[in-house]
PDB file of N, CA and C in Angstrom:
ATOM      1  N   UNK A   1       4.379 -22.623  -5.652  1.00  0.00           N
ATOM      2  CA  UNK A   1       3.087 -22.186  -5.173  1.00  0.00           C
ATOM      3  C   UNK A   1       2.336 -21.403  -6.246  1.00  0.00           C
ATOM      4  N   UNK A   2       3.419 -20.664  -7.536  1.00  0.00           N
ATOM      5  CA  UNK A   2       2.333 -19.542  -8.212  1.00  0.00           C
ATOM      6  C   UNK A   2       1.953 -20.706  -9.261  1.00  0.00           C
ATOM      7  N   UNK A   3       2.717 -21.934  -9.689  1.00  0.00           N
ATOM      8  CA  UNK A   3       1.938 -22.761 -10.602  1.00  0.00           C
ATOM      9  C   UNK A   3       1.149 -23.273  -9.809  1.00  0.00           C
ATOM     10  N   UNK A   4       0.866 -23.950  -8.765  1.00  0.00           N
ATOM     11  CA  UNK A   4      -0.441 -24.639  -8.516  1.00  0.00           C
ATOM     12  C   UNK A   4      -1.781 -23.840  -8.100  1.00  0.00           C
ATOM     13  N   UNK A   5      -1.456 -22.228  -8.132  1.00  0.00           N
ATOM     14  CA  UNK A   5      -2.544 -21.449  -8.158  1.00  0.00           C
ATOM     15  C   UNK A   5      -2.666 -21.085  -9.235  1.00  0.00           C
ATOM     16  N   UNK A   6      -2.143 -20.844 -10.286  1.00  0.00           N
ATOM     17  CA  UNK A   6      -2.345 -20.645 -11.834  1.00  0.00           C
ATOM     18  C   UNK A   6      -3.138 -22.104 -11.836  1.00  0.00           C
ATOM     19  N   UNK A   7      -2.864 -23.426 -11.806  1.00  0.00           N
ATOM     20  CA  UNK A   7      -3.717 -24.039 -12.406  1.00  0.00           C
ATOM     21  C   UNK A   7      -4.861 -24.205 -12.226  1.00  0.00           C
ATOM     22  N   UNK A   8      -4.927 -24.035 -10.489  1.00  0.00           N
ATOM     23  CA  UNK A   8      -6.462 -23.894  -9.788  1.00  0.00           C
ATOM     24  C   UNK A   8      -7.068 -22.613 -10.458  1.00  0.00           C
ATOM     25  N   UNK A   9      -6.485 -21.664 -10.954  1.00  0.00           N
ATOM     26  CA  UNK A   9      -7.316 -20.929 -11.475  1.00  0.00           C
ATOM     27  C   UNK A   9      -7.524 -19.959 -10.058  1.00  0.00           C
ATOM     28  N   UNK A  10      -6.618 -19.262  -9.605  1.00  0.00           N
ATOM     29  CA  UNK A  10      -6.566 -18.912  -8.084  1.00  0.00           C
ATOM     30  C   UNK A  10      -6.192 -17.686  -8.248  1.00  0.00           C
ATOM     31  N   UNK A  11      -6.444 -16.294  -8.101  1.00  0.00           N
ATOM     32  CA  UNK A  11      -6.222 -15.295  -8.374  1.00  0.00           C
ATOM     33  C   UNK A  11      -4.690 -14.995  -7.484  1.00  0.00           C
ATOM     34  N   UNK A  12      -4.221 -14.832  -8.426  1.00  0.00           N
ATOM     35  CA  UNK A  12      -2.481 -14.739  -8.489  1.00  0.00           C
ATOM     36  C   UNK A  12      -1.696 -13.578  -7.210  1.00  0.00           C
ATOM     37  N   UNK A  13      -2.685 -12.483  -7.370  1.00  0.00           N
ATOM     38  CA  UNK A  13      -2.428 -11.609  -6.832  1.00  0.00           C
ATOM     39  C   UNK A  13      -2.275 -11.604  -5.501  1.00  0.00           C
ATOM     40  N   UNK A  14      -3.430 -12.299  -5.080  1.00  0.00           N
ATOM     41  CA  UNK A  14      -3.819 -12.904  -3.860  1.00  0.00           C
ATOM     42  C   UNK A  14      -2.693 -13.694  -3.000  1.00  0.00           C
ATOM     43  N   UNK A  15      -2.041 -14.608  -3.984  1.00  0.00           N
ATOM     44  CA  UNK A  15      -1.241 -15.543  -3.927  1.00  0.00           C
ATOM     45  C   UNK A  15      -0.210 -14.910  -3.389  1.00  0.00           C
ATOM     46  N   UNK A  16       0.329 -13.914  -3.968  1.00  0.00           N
ATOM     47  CA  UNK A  16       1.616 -13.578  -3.726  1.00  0.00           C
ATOM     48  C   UNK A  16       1.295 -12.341  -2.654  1.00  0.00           C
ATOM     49  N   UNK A  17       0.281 -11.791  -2.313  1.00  0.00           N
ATOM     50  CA  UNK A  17       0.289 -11.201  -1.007  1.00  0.00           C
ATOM     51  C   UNK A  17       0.682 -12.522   0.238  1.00  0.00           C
ATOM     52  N   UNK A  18       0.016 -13.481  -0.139  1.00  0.00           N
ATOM     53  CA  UNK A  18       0.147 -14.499   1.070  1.00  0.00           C
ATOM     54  C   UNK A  18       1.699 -15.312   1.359  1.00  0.00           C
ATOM     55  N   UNK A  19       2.098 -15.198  -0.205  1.00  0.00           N
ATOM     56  CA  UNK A  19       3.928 -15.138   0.036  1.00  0.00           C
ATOM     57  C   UNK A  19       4.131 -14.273   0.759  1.00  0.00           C
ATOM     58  N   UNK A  20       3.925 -13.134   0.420  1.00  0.00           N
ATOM     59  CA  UNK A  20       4.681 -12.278   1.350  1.00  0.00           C
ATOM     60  C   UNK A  20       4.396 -12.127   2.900  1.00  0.00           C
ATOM     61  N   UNK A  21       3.186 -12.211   3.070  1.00  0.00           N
ATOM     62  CA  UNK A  21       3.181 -12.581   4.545  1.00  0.00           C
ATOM     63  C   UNK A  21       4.273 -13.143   5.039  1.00  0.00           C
ATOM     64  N   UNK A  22       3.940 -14.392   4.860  1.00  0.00           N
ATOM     65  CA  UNK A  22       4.637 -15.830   5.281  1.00  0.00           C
ATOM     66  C   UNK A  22       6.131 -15.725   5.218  1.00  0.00           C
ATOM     67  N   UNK A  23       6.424 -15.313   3.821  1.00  0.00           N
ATOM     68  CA  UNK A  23       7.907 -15.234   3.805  1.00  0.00           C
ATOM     69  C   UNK A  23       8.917 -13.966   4.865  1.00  0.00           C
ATOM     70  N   UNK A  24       7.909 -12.896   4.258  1.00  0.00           N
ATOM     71  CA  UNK A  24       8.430 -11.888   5.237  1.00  0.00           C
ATOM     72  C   UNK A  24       8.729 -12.173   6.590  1.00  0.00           C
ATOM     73  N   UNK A  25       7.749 -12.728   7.406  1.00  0.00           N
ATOM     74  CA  UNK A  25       7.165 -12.921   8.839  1.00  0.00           C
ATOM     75  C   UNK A  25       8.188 -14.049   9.096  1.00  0.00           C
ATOM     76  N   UNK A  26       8.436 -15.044   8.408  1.00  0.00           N
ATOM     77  CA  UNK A  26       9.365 -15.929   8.440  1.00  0.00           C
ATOM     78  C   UNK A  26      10.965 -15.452   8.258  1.00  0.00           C
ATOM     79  N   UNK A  27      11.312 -14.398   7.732  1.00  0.00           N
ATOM     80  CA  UNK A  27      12.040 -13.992   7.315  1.00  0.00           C
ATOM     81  C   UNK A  27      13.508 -14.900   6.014  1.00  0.00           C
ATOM     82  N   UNK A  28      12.320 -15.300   5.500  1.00  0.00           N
ATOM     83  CA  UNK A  28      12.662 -16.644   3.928  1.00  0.00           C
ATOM     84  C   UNK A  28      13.540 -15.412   3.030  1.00  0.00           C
ATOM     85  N   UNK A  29      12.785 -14.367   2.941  1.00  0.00           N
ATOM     86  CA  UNK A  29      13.110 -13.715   1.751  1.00  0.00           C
ATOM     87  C   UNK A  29      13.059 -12.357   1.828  1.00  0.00           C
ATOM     88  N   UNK A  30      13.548 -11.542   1.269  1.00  0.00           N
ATOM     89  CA  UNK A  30      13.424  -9.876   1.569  1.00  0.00           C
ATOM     90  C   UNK A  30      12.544  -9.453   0.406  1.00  0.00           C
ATOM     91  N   UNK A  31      11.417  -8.540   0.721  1.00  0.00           N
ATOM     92  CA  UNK A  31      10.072  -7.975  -0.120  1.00  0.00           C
ATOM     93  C   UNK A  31      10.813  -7.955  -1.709  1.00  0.00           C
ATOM     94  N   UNK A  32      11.605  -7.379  -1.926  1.00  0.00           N
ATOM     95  CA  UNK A  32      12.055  -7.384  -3.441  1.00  0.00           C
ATOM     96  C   UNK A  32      12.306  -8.423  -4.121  1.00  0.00           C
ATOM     97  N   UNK A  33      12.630  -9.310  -3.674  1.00  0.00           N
ATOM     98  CA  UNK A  33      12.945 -10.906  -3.674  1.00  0.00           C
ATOM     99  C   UNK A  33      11.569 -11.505  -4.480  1.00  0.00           C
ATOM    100  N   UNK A  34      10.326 -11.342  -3.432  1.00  0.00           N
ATOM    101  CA  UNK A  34       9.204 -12.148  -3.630  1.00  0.00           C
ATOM    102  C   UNK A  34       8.330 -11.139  -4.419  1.00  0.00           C
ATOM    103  N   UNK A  35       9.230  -9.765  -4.615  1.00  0.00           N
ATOM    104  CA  UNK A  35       8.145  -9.091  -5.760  1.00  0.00           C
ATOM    105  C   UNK A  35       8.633  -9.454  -7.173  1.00  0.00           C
ATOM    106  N   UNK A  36      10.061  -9.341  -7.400  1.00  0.00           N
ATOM    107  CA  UNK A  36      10.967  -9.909  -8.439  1.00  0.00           C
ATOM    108  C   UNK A  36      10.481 -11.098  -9.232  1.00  0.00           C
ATOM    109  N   UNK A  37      10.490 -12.363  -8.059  1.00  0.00           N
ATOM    110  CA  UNK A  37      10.381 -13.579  -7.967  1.00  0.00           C
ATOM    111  C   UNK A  37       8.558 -13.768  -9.086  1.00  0.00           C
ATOM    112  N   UNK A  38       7.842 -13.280  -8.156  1.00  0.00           N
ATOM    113  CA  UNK A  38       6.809 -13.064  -8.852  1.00  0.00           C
ATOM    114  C   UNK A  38       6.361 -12.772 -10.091  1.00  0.00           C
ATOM    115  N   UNK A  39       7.054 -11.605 -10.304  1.00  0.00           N
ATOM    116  CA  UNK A  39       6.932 -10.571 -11.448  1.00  0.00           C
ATOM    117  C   UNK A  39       7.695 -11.819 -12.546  1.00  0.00           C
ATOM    118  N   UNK A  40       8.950 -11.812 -12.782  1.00  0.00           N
ATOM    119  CA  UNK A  40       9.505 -13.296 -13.572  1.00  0.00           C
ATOM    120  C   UNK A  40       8.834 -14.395 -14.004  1.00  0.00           C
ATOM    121  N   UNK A  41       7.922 -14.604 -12.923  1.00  0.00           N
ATOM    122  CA  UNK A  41       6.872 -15.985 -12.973  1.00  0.00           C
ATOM    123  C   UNK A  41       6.180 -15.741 -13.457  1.00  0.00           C
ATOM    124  N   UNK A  42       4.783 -14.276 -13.453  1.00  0.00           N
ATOM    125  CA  UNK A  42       4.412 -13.624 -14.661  1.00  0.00           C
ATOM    126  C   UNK A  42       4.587 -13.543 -15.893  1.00  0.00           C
ATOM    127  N   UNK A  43       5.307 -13.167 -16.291  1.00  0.00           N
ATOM    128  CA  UNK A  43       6.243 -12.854 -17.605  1.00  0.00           C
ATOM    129  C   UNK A  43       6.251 -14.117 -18.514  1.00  0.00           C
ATOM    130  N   UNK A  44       7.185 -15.258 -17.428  1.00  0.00           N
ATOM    131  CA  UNK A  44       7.504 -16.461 -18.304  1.00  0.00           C
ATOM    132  C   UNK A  44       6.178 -17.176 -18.466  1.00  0.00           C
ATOM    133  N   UNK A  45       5.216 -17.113 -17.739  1.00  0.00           N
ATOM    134  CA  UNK A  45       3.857 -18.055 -18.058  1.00  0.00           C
ATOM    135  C   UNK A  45       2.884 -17.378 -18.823  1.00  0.00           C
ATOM    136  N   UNK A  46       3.122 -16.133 -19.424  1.00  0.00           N
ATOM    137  CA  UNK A  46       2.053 -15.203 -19.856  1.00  0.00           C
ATOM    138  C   UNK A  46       1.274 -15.059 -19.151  1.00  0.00           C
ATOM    139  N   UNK A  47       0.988 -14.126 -17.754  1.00  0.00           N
ATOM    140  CA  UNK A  47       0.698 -14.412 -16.884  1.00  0.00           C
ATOM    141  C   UNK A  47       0.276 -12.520 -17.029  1.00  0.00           C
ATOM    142  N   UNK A  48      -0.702 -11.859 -16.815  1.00  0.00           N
ATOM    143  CA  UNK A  48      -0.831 -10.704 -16.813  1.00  0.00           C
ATOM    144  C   UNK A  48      -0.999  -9.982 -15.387  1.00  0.00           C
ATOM    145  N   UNK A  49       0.039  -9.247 -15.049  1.00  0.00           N
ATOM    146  CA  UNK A  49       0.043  -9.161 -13.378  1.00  0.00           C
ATOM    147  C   UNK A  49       1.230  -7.873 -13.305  1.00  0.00           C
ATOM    148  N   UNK A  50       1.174  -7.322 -12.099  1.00  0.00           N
ATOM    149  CA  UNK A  50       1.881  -6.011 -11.729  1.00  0.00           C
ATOM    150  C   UNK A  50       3.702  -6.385 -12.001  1.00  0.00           C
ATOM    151  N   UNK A  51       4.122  -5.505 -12.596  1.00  0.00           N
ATOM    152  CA  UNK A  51       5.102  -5.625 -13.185  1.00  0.00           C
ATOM    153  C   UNK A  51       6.136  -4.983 -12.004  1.00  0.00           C
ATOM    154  N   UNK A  52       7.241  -5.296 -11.527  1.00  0.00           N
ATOM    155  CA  UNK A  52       8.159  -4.907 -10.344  1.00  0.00           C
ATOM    156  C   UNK A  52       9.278  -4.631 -10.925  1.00  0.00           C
ATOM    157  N   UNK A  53       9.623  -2.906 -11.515  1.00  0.00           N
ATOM    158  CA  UNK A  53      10.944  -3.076 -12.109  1.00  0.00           C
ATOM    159  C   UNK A  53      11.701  -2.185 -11.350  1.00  0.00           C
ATOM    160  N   UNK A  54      11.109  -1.021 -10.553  1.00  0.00           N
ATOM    161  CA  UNK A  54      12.137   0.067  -9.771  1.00  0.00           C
ATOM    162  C   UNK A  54      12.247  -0.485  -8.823  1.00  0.00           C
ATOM    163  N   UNK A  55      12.969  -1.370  -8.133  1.00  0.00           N
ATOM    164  CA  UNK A  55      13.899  -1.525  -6.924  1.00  0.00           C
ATOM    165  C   UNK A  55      14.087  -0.668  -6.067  1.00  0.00           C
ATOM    166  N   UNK A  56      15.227   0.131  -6.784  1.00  0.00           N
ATOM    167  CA  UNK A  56      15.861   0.969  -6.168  1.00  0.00           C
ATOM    168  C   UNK A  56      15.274   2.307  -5.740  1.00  0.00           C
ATOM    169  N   UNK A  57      13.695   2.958  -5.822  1.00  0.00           N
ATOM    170  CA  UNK A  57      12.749   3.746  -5.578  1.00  0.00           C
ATOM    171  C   UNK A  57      12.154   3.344  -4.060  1.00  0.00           C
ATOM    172  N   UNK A  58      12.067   3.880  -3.592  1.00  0.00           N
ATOM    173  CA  UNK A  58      11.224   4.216  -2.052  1.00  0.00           C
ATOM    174  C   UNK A  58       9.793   3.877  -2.330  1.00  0.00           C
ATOM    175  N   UNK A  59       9.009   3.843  -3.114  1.00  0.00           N
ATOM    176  CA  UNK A  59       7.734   4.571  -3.885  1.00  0.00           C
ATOM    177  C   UNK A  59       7.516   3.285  -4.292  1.00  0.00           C
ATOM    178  N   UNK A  60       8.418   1.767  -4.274  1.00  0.00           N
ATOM    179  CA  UNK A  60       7.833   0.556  -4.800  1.00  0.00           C
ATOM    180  C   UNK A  60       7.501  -0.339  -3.803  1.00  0.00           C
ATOM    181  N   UNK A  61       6.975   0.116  -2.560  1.00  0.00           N
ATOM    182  CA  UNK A  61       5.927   0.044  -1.477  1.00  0.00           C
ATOM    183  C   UNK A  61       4.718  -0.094  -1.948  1.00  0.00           C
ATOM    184  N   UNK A  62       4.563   1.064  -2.653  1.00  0.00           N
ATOM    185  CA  UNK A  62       2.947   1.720  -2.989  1.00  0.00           C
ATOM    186  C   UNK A  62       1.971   0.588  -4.190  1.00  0.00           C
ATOM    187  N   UNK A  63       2.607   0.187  -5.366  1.00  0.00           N
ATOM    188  CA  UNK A  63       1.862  -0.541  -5.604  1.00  0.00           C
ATOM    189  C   UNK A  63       1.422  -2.238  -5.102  1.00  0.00           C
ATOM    190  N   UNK A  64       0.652  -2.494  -4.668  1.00  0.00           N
ATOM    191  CA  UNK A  64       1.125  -4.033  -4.192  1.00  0.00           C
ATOM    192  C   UNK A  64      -0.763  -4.350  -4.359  1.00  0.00           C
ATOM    193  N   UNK A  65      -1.061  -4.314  -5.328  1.00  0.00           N
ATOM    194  CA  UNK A  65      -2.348  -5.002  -5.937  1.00  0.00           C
ATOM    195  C   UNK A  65      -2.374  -6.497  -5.109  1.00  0.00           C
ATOM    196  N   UNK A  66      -3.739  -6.693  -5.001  1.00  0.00           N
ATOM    197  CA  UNK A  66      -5.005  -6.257  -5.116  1.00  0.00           C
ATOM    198  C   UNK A  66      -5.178  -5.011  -3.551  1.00  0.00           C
ATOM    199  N   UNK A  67      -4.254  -4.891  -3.144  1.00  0.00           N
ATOM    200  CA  UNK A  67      -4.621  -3.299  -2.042  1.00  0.00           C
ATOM    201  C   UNK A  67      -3.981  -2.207  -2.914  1.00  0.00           C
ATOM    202  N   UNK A  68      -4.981  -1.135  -1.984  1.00  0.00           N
ATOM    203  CA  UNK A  68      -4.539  -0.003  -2.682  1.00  0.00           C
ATOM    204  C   UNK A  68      -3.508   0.794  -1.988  1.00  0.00           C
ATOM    205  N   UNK A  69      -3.443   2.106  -2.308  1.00  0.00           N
ATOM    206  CA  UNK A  69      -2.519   2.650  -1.548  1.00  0.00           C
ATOM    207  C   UNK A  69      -3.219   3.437   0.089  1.00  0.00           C
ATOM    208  N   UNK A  70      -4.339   3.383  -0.202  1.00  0.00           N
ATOM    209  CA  UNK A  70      -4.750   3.992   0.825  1.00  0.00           C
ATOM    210  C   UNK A  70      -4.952   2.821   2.251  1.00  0.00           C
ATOM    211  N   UNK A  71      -5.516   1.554   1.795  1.00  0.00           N
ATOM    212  CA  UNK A  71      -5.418   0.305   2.501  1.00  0.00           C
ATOM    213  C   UNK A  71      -4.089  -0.003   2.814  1.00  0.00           C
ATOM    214  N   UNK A  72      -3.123  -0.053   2.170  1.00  0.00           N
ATOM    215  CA  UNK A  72      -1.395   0.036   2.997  1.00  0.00           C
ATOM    216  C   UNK A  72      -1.336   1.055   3.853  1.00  0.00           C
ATOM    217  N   UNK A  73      -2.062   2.053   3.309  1.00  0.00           N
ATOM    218  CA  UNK A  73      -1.401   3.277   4.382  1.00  0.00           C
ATOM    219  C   UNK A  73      -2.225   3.100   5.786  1.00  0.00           C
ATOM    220  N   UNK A  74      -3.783   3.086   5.533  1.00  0.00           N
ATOM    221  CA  UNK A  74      -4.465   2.691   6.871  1.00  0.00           C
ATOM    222  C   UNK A  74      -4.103   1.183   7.477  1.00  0.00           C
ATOM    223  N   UNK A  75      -4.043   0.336   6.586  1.00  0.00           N
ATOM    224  CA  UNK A  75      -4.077  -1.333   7.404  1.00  0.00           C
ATOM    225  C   UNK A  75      -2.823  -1.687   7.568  1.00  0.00           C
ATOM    226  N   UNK A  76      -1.686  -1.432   7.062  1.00  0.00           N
ATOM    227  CA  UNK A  76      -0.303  -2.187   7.199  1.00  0.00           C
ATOM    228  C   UNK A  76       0.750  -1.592   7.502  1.00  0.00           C
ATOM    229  N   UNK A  77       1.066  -0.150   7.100  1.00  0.00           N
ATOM    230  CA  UNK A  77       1.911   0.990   7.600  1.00  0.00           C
ATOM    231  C   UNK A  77       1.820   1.108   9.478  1.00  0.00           C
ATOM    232  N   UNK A  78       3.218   1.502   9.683  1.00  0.00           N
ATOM    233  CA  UNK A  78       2.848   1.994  10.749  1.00  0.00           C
ATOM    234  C   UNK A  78       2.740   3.292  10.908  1.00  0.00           C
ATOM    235  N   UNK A  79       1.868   4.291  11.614  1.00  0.00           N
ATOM    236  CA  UNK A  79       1.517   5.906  11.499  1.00  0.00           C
ATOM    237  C   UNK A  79       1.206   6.120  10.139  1.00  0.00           C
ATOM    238  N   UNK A  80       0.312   5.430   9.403  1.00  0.00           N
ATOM    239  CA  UNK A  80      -0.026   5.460   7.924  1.00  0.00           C
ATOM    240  C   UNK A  80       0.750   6.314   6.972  1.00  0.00           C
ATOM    241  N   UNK A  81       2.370   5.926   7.302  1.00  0.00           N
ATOM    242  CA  UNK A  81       3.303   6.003   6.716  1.00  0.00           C
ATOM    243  C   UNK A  81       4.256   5.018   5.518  1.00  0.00           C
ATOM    244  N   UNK A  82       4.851   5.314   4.585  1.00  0.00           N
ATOM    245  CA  UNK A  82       5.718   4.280   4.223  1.00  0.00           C
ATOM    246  C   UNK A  82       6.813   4.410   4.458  1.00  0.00           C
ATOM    247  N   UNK A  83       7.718   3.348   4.190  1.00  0.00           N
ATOM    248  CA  UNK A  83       8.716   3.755   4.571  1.00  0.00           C
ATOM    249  C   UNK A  83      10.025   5.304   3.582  1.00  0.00           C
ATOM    250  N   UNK A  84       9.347   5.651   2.611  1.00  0.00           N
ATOM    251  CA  UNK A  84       9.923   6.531   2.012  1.00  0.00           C
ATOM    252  C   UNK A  84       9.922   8.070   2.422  1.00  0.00           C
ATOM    253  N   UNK A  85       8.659   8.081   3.709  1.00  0.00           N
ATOM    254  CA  UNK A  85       8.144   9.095   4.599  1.00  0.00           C
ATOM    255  C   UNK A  85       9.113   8.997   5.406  1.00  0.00           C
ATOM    256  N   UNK A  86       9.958  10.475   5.801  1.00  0.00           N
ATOM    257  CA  UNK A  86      11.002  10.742   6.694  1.00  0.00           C
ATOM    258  C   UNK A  86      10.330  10.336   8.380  1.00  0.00           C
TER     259      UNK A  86
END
């Protein structure tokens, strides 16, 4: 899916929010998976895009471009919390 939106010329970012929907909701893959997955696919295509290297941090919720952190916290959090919030 991220090559045939790289070739369309399809903003990438976009792309892989809509993986994650799908995959999540489907339960295909676990969030680190399809941020990993991503981030790799980046890299190897020269592909300039959010880089996913702390895993193991609570706090790698927060970036997920093109939203910000305040749009996760109001639109997708529940109690405009993450999950790193006790």
């Amino acid at each position: 899916m991220l090559a045939v939106a790289h070739a369309l010329k399809i903003y990438l970012q976009r792309v892989r929010l809509a993986l994650l929907t799908r995959m999540l909701a489907l339960g295909d893959h676990f969030f680190d998976e399809i941020m990993e997955g991503s981030s790799v696919w980046d890299e190897r295509h020269g592909v300039s895009g959010p880089e996913y290297k702390d895993r193991s941090s609570l706090r790698r919720y927060r970036p997920l471009a093109p939203l910000s952190e305040y749009e996760l916290r109001r639109f997708v959090s529940e109690d405009d919390t993450f999950p790193d919030v006790p």
